[in-house]
Protein backbone atom coordinates (compact mmCIF):
# COMPACT_ATOMS: atom_id res chain seq x y z
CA UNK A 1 81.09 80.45 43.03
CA UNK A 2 79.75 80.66 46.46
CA UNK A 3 78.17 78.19 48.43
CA UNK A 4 75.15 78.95 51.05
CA UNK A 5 74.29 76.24 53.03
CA UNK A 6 72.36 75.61 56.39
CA UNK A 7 74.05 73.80 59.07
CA UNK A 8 72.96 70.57 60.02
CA UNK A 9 72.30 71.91 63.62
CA UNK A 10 69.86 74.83 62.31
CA UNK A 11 68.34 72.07 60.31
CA UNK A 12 67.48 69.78 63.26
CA UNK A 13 66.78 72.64 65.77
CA UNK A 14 64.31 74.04 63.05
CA UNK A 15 62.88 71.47 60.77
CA UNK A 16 60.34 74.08 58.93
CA UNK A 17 63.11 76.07 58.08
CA UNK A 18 62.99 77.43 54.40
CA UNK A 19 65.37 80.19 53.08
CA UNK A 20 64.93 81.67 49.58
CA UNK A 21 68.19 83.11 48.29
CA UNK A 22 67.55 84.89 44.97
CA UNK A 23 70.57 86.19 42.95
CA UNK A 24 70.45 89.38 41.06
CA UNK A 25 73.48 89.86 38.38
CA UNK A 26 73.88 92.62 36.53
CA UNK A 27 71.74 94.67 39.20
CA UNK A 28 71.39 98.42 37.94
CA UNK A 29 71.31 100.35 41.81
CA UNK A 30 71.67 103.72 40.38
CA UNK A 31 68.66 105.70 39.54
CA UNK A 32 64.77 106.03 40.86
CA UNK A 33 62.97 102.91 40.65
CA UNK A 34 59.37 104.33 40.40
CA UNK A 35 57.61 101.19 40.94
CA UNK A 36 59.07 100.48 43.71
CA UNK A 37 58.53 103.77 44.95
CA UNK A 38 54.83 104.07 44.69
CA UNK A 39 54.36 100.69 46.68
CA UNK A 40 56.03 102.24 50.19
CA UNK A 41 54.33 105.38 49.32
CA UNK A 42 50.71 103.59 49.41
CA UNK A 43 51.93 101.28 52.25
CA UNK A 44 52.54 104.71 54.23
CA UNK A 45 49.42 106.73 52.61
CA UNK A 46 47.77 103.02 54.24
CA UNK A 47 49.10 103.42 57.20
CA UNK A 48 48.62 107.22 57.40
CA UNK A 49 44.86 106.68 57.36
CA UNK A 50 45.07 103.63 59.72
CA UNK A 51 45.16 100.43 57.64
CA UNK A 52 47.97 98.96 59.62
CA UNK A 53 49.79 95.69 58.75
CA UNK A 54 49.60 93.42 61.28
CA UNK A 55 51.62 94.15 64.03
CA UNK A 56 53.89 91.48 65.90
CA UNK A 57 51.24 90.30 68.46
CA UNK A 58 48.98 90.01 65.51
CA UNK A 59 50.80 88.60 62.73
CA UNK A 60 51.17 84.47 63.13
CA UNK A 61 54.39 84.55 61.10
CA UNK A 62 55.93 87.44 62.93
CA UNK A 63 54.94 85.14 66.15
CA UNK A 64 56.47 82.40 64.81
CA UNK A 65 59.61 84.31 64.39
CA UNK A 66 59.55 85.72 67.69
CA UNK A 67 59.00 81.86 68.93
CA UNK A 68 62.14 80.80 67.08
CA UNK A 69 64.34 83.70 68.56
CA UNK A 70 63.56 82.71 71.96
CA UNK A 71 64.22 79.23 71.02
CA UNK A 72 67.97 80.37 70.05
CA UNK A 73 67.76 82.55 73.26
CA UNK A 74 67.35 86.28 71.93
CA UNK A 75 64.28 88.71 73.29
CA UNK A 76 62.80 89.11 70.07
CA UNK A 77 61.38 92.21 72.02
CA UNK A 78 65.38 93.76 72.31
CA UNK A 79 66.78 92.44 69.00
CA UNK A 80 63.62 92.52 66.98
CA UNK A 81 63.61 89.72 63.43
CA UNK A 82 63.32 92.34 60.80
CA UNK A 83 60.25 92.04 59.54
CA UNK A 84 59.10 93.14 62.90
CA UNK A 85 60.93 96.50 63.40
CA UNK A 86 60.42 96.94 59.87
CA UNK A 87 56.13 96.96 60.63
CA UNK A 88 56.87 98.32 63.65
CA UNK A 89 58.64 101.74 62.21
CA UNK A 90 55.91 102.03 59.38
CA UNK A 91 53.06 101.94 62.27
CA UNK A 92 54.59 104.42 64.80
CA UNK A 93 56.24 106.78 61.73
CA UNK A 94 54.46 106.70 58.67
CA UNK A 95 57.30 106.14 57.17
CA UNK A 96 59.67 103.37 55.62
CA UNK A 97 63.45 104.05 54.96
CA UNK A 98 64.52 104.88 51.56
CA UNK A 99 68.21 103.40 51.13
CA UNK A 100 69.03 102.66 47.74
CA UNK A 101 66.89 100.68 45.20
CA UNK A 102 67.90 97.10 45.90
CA UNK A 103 67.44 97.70 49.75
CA UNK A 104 63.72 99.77 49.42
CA UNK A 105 62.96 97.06 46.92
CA UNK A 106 63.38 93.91 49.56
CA UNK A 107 61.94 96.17 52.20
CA UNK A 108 58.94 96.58 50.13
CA UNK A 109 58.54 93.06 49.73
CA UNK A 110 59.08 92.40 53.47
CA UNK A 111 56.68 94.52 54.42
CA UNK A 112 54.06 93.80 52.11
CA UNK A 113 53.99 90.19 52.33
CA UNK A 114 55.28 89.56 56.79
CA UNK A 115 58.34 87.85 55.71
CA UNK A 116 61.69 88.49 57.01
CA UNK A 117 63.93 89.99 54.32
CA UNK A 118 67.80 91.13 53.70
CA UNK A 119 70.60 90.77 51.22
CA UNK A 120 74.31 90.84 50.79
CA UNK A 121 76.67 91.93 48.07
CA UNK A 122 78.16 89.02 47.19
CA UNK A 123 81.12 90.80 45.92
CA UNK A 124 81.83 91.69 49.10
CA UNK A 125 81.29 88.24 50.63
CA UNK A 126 84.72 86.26 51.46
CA UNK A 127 83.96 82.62 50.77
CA UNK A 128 80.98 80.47 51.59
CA UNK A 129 78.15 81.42 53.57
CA UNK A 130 76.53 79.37 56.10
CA UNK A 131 73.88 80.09 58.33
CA UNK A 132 74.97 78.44 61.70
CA UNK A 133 74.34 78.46 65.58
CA UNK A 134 77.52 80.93 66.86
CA UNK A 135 80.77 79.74 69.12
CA UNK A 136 80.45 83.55 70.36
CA UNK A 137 84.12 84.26 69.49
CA UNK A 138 83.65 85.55 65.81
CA UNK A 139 83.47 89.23 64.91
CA UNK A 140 80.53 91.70 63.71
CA UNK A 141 80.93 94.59 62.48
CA UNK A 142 77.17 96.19 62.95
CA UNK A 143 75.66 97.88 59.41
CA UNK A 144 76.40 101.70 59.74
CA UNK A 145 79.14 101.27 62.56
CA UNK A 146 82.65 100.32 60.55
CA UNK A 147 84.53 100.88 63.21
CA UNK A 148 82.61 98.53 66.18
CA UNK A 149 83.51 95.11 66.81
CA UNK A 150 80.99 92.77 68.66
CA UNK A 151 80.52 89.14 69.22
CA UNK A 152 77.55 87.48 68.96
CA UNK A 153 76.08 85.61 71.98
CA UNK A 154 77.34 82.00 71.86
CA UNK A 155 74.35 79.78 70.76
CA UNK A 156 72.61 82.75 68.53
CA UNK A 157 71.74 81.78 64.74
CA UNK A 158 73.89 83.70 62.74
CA UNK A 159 74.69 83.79 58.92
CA UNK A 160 79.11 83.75 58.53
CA UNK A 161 81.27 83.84 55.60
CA UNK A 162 85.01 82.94 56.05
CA UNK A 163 86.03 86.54 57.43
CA UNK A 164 83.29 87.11 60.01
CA UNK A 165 79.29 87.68 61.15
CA UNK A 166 77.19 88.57 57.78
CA UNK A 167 73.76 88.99 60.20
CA UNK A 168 73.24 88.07 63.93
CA UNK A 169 70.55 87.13 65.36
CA UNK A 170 69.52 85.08 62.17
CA UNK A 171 67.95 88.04 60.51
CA UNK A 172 68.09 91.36 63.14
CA UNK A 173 70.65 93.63 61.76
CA UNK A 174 73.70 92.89 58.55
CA UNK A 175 77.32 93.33 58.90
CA UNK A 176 78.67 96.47 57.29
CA UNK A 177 81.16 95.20 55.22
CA UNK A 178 78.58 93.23 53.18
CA UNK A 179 75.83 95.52 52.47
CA UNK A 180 73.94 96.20 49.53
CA UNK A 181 75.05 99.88 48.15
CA UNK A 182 73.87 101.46 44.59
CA UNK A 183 77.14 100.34 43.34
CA UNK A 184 76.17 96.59 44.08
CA UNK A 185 76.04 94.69 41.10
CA UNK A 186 75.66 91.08 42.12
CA UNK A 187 73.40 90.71 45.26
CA UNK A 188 71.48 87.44 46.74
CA UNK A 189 68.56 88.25 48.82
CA UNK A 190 67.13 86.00 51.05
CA UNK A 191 63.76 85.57 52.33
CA UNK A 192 63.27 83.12 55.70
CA UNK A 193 60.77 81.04 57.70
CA UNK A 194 61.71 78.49 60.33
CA UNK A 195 57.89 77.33 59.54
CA UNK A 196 57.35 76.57 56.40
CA UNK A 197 54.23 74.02 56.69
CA UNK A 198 52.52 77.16 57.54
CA UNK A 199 54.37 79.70 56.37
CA UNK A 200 55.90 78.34 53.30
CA UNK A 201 53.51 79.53 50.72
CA UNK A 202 53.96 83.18 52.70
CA UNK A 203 57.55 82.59 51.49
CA UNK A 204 56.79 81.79 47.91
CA UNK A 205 54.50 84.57 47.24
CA UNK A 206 57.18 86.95 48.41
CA UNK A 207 60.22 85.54 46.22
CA UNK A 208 57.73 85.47 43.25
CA UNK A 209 57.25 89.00 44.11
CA UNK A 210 60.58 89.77 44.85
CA UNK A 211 62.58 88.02 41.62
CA UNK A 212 59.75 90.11 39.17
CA UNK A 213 60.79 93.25 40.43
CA UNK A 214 64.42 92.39 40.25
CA UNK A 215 64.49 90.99 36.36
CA UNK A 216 63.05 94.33 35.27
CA UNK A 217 66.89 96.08 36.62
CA UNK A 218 68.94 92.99 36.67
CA UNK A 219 70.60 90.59 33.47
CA UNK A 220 69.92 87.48 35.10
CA UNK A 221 67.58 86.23 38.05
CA UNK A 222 68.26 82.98 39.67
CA UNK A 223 65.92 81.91 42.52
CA UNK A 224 67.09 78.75 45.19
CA UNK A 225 65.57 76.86 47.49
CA UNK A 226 67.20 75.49 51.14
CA UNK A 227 65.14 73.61 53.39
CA UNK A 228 66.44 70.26 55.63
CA UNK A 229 66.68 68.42 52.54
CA UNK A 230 68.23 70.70 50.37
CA UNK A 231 70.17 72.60 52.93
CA UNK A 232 72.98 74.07 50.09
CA UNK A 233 72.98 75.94 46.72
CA UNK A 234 75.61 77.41 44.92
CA UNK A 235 74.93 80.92 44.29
């Protein structure tokens, strides 16, 4: 079983920090998912006819995000969190990527509800998981670029298993070698605040969301919480 925890570092640098990590087993990726398919196409039809989501110098979350890059010493303006670029791409295209149905599914959710989303096939994870501040000597391999290796910037939150960098910049862009494909079968997604006396509820609305969807394709659907005081669950 794998653990994800929160070091006690990211815990004391950001005390409002709440991560939901909800497990999907049994996941079915193959095949349309119509449901989730008519919510980006009336999020773009929205945006089409100019009922924008908030953009990041509008959205309080998204600028509480951008508050807690800085504090980790990213330009949330260069690596972007990614609900951000996510809003961003729907308001200057129209559009929102289609991937495969456990990825359009979390985007969905991300962009519906302002809150920072991703995922990783755990089958493809090598050990625990920890979310952590980075030495700046461990490898990432970027999503979409298998054969690039980069380090992160020492001091940047990043999530690690015992092989290498699973996301940098806390929630900018996933490793390769851990993302969620139609053949994933057993995926935890997570959904993030570091500001959960304001933005916890934000966060609960979207796993809610998030964990329906996923027990209409999925045999089981486990949802946990990590926060300062519970800063580990065994997935």
């Amino acid at each position: 079983m794998t653990e994800l925890r929160i070091s006690d570092a990211v815990c004391a640098a950001f005390g409002g920090v709440r991560i939901a990590a909800i497990v999907a087993s049994g996941f079915a990726g193959h095949g349309p998912w119509p449901e989730v398919e008519a919510g980006l196409a009336a999020l773009e039809r929205a945006a089409a006819g100019g009922e924008t989501l908030p953009a990041a110098e509008d959205d309080p979350h998204i600028a509480a995000w951008h508050a807690a890059y800085r504090a980790f010493g990213t330009n949330p303006k260069r690596e972007r969190p990614s609900v951000a670029a996510l809003r961003r791409r729907l308001a200057r295209s129209g559009r929102l990527p289609r991937i495969s149905a456990a990825v359009d599914c979390y985007n969905l959710v991300s962009a519906t509800h302002g809150v920072p989303a991703g995922a990783f096939d755990l089958d493809a994870v090598e050990g625990d998981i920890a979310v952590g501040f980075a030495a700046g000597d461990e490898d990432f391999t970027p999503l979409g670029e298998p054969d690039v290796t980069e380090h992160p910037r020492p001091g940047e939150v990043i999530y690690t298993d015992a092989k290498s960098v699973l996301t940098r910049h806390w929630n900018h862009r996933d490793a390769d070698r851990t993302k969620v494909t139609e053949d994933s079968a057993r995926i935890v997604f997570l959904l993030e605040t570091t500001d959960a006396p304001n933005f916890g509820p934000a966060v609960a609305a979207a796993a809610a969301d998030l964990a329906a969807r996923l027990e209409t394709r999925s045999q089981a659907v486990t949802t946990h919480w990590l926060t300062p005081a519970t800063p580990a669950a065994s997935l």
